[in-house]
C-alpha atoms as a PDB file:
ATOM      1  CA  UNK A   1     -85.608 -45.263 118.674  1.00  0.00           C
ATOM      2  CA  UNK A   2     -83.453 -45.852 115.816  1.00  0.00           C
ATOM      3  CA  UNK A   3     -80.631 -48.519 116.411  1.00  0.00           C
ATOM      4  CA  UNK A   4     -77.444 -46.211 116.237  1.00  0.00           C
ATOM      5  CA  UNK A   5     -78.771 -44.596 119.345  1.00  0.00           C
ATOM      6  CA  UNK A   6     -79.332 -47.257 120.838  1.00  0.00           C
ATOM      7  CA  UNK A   7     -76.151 -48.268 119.810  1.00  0.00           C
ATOM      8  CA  UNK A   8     -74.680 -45.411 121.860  1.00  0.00           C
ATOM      9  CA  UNK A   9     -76.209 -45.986 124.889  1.00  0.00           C
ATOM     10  CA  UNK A  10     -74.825 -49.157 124.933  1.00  0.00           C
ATOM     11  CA  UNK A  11     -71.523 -48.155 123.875  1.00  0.00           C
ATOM     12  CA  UNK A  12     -71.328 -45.683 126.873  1.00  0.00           C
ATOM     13  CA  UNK A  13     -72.656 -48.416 129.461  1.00  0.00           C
ATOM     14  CA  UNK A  14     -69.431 -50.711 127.933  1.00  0.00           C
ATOM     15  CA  UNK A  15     -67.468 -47.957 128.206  1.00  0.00           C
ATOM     16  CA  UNK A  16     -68.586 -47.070 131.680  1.00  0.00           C
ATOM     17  CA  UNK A  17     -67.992 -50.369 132.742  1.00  0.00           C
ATOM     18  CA  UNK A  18     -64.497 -50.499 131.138  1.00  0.00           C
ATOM     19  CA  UNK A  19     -63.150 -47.624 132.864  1.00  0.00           C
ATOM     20  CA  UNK A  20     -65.217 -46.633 136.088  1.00  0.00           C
ATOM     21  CA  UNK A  21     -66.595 -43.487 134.780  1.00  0.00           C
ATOM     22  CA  UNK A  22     -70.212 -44.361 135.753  1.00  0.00           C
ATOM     23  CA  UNK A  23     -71.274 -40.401 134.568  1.00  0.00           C
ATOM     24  CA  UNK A  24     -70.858 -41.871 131.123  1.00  0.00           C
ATOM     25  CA  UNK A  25     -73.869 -44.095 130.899  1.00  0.00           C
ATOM     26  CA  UNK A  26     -76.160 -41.889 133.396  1.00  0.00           C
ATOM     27  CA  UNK A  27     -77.854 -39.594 130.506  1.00  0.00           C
ATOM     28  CA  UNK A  28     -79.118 -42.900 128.768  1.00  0.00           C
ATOM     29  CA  UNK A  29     -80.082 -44.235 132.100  1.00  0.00           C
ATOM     30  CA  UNK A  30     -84.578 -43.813 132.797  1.00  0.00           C
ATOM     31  CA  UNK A  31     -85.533 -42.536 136.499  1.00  0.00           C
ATOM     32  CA  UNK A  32     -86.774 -46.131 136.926  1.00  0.00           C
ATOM     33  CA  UNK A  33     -83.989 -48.284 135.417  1.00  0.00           C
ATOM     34  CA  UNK A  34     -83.218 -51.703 136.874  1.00  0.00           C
ATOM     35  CA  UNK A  35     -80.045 -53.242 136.553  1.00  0.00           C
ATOM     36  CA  UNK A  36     -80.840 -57.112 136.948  1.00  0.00           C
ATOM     37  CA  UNK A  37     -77.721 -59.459 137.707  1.00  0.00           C
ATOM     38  CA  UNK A  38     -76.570 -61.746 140.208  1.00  0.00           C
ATOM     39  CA  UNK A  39     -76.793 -59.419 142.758  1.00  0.00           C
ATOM     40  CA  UNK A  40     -80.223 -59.193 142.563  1.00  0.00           C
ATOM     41  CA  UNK A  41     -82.064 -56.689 140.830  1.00  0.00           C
ATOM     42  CA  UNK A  42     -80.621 -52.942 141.764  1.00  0.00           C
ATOM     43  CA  UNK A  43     -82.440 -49.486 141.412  1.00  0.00           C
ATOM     44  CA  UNK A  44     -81.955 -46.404 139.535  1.00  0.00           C
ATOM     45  CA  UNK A  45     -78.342 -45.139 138.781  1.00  0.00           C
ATOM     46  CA  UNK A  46     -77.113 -45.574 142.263  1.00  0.00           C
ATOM     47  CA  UNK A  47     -77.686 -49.238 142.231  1.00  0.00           C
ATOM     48  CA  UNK A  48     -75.688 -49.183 139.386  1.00  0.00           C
ATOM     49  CA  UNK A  49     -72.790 -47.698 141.398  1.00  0.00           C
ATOM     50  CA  UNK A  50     -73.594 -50.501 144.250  1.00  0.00           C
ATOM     51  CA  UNK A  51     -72.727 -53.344 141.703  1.00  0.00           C
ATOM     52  CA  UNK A  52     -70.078 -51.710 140.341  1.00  0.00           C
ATOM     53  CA  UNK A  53     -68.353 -51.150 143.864  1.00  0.00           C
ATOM     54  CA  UNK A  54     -70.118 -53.575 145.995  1.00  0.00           C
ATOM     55  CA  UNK A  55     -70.813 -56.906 143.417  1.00  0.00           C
ATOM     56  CA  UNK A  56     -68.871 -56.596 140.253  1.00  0.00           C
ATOM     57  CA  UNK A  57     -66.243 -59.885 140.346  1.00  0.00           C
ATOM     58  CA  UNK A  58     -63.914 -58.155 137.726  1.00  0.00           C
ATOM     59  CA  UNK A  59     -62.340 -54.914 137.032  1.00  0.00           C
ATOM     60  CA  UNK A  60     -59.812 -53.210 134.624  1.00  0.00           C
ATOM     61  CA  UNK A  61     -62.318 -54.940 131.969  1.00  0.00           C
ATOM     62  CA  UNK A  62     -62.054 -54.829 128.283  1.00  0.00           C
ATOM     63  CA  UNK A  63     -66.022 -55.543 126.831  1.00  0.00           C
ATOM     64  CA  UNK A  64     -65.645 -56.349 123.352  1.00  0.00           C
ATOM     65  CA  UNK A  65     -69.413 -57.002 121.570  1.00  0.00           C
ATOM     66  CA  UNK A  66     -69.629 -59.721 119.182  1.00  0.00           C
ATOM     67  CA  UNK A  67     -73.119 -59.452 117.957  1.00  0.00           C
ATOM     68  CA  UNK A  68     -76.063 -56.849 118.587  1.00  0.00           C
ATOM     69  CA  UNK A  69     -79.923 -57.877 117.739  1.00  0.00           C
ATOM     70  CA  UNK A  70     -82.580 -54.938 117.697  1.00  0.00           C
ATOM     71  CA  UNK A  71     -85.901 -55.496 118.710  1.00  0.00           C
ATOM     72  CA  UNK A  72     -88.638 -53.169 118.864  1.00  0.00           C
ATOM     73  CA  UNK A  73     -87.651 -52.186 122.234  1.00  0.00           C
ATOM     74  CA  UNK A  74     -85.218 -54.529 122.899  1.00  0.00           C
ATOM     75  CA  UNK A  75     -81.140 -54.849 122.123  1.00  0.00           C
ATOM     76  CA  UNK A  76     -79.207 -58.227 123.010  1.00  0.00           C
ATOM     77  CA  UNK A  77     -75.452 -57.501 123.154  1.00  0.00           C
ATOM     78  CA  UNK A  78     -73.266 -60.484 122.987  1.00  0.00           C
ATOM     79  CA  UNK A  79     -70.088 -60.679 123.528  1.00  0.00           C
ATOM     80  CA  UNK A  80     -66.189 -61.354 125.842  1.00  0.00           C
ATOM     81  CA  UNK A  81     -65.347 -59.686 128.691  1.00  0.00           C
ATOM     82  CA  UNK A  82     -62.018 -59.703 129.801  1.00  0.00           C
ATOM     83  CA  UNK A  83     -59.884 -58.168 132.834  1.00  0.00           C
ATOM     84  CA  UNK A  84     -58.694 -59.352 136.307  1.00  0.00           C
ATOM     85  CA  UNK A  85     -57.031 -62.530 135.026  1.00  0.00           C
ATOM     86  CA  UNK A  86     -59.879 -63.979 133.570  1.00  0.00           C
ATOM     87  CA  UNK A  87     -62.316 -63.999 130.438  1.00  0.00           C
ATOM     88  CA  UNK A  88     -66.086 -64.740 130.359  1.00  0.00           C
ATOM     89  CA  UNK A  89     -69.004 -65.355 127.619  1.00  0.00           C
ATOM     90  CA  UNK A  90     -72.160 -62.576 128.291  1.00  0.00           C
ATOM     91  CA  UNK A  91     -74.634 -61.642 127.189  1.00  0.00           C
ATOM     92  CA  UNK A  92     -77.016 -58.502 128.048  1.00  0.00           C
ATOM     93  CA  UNK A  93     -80.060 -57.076 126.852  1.00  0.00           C
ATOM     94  CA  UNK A  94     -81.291 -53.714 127.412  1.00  0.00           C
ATOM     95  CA  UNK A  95     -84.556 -52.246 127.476  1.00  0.00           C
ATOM     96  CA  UNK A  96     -85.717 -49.145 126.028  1.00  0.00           C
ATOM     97  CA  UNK A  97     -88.667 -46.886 126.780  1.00  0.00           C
ATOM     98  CA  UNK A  98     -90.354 -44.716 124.412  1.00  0.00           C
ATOM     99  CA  UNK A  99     -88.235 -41.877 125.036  1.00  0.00           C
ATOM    100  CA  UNK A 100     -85.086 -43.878 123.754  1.00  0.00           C
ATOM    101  CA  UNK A 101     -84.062 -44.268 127.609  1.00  0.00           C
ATOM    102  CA  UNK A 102     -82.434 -48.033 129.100  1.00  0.00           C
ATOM    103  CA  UNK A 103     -85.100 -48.764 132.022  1.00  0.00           C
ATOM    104  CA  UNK A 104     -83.397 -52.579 132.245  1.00  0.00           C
ATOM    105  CA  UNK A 105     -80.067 -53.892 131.799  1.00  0.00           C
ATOM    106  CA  UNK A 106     -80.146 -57.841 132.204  1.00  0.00           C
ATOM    107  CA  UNK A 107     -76.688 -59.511 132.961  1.00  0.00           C
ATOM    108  CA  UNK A 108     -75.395 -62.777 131.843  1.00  0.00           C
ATOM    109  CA  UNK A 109     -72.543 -64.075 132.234  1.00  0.00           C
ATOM    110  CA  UNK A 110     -71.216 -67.910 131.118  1.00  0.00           C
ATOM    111  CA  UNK A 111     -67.314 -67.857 132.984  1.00  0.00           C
ATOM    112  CA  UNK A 112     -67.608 -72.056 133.012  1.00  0.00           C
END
């Protein structure tokens, strides 16, 4: 997978985070994706939806990505996130299959 589409899956999951409009990420999204973050690691799509309505400590977010670093099936996106009053370092990586698909989406955030 080339890294301009990987580049837009990412894009969309920023964007999906940014403004609740989970649909956005779902097409780059594998049957067996894991989202992995302090909530524990969540399943498919709708665990997706559980973090975001369930776990996720901010909202009204603005992700802006401050460096990107391709692997062979591997992105790290680094960056600020900012919304709800507050601002945090993070950093995520997501994991592609063969097809091009994210089947993990490993969370970190530093909001020391």
């Amino acid at each position: 997978m080339d890294e301009t589409a990987r580049n837009e899956a990412i894009d969309a999951y920023f964007q999906a985070l940014d403004t609740g409009e989970l649909e956005r990420v779902r097409p780059y999204l594998a049957d067996s994706f894991v989202y992995e973050s302090l909530a524990g690691d969540l399943h498919g799509f709708e665990g997706l939806r559980e973090y975001m309505e369930e776990h996720r400590s901010f909202s009204g977010t603005t992700h802006e990505t401050t460096t990107r670093v391709h692997g062979e099936t591997v992105t790290m996106a680094e960056g600020v996130v900012s919304g709800g009053g507050g601002e945090s370092d993070f950093c995520d990586v997501f994991e592609f299959d063969g097809d091009g698909n994210v089947t993990r989406i490993a969370v970190y955030l530093n909001d020391a």
